[in-house]
C-alpha atoms as a PDB file:
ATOM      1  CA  UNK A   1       0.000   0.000   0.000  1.00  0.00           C
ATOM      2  CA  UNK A   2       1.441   3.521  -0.882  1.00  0.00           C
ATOM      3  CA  UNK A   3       1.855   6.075   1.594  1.00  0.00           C
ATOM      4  CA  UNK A   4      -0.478   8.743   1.199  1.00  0.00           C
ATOM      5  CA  UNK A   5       1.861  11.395   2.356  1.00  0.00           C
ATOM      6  CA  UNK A   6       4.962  12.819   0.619  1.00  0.00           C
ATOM      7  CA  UNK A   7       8.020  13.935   2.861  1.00  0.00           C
ATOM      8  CA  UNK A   8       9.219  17.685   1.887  1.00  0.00           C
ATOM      9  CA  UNK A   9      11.968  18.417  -0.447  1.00  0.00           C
ATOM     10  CA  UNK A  10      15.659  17.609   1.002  1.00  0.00           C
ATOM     11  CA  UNK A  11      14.011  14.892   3.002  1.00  0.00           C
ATOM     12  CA  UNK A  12      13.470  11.149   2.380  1.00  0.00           C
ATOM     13  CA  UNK A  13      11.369   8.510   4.178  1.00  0.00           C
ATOM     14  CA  UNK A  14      13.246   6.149   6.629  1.00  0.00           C
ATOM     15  CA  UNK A  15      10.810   3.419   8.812  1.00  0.00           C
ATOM     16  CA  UNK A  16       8.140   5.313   8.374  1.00  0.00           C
ATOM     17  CA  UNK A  17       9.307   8.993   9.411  1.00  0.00           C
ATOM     18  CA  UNK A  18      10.940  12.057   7.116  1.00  0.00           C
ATOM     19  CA  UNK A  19      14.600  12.007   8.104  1.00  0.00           C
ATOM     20  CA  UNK A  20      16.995  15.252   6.128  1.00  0.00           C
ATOM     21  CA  UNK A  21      18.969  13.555   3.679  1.00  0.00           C
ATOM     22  CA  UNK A  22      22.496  12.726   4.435  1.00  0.00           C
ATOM     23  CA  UNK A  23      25.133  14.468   1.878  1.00  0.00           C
ATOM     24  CA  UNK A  24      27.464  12.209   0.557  1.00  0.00           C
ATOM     25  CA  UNK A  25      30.891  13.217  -0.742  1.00  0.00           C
ATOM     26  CA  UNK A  26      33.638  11.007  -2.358  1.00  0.00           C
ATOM     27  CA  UNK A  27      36.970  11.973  -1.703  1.00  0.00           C
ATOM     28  CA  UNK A  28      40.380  10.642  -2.841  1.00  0.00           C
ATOM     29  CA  UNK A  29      41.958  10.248   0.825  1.00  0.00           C
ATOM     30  CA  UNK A  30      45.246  12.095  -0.452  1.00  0.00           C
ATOM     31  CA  UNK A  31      42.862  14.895  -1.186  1.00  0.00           C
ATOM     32  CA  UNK A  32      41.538  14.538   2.365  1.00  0.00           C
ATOM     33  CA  UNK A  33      44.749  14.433   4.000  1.00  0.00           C
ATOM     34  CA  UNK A  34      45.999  17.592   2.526  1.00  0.00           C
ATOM     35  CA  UNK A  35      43.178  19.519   3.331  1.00  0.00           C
ATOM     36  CA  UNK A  36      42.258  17.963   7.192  1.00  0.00           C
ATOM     37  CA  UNK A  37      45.293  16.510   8.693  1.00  0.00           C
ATOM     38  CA  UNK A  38      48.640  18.144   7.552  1.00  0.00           C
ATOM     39  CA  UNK A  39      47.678  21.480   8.511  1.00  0.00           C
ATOM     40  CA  UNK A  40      47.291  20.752  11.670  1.00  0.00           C
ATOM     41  CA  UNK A  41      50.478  19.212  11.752  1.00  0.00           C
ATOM     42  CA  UNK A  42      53.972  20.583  12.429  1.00  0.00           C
ATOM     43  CA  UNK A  43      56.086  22.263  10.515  1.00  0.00           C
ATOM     44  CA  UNK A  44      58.278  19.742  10.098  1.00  0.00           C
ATOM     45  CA  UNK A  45      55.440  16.787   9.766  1.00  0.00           C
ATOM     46  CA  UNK A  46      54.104  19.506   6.906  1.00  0.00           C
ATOM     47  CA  UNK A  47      57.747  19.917   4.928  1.00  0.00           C
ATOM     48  CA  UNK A  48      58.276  15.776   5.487  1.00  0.00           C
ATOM     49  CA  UNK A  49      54.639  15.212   3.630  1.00  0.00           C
ATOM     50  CA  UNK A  50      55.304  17.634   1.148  1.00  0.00           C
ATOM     51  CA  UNK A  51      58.661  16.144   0.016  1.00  0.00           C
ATOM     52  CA  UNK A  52      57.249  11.997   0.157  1.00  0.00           C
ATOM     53  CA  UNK A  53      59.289  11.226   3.098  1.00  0.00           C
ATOM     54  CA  UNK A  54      56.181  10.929   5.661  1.00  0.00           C
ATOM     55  CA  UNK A  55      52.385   9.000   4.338  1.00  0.00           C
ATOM     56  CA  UNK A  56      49.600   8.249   7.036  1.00  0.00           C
ATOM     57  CA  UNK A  57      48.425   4.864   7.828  1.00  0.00           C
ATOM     58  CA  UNK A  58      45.285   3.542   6.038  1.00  0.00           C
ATOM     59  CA  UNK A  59      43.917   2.931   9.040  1.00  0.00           C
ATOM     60  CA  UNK A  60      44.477   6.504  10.945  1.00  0.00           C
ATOM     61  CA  UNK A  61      42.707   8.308   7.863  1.00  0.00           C
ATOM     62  CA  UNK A  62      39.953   5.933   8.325  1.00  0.00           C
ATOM     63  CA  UNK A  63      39.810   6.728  12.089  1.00  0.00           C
ATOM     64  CA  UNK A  64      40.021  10.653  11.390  1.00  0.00           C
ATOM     65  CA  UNK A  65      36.958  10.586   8.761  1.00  0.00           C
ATOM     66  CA  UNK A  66      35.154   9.155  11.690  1.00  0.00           C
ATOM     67  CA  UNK A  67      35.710  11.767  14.125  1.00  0.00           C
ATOM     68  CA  UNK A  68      36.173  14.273  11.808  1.00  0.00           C
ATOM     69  CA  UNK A  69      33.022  17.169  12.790  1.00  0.00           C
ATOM     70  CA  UNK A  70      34.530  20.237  10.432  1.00  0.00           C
ATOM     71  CA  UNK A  71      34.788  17.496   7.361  1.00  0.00           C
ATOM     72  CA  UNK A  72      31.235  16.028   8.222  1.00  0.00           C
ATOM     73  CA  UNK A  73      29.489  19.747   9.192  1.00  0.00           C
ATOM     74  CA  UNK A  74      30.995  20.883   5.761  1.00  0.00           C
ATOM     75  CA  UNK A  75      30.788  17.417   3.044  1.00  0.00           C
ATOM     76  CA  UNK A  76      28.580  15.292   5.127  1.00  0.00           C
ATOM     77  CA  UNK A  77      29.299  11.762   5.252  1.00  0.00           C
ATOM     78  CA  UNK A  78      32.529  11.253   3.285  1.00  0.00           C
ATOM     79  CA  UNK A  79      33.908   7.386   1.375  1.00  0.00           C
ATOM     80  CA  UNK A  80      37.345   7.661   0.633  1.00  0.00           C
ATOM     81  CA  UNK A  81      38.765   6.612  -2.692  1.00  0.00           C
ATOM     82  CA  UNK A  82      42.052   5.512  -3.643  1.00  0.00           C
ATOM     83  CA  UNK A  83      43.499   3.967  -0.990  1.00  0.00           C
END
């Protein structure tokens, strides 16, 4: 049976209930690390990136997506390509 009502626009039906849509933004996680985790880094973390010396562990960029709130508030939830 089809639900009578519609949910509003930007919204889509989940169990029942309008729920806002969640953004979704793919990212290549190179990408992501050079705009949410070396800035926040040293100087000298920063300058060892930059010249190849220094990478981040698959696993840490998968952590820091998680708990990420600035990346989330600003590209909702975010899958990471290239890894």
């Amino acid at each position: 049976m089809k639900d009578s009502k519609a949910c509003p626009r930007g919204t889509e039906k989940v169990k029942g209930r309008c729920v806002k849509k969640q953004k979704t933004t793919r990212m290549p996680a190179k990408k992501y690390i050079e705009e949410y985790i070396v800035p926040w880094e040293d100087d000298g973390t920063k300058l060892a990136y930059l010249k190849g010396e220094l990478g981040y562990d698959d696993d840490y960029v998968r952590e820091h997506v998680l708990h990420n709130k600035g990346a989330k508030r600003e590209h909702g939830k975010i899958i990471l390509t290239g890894f």
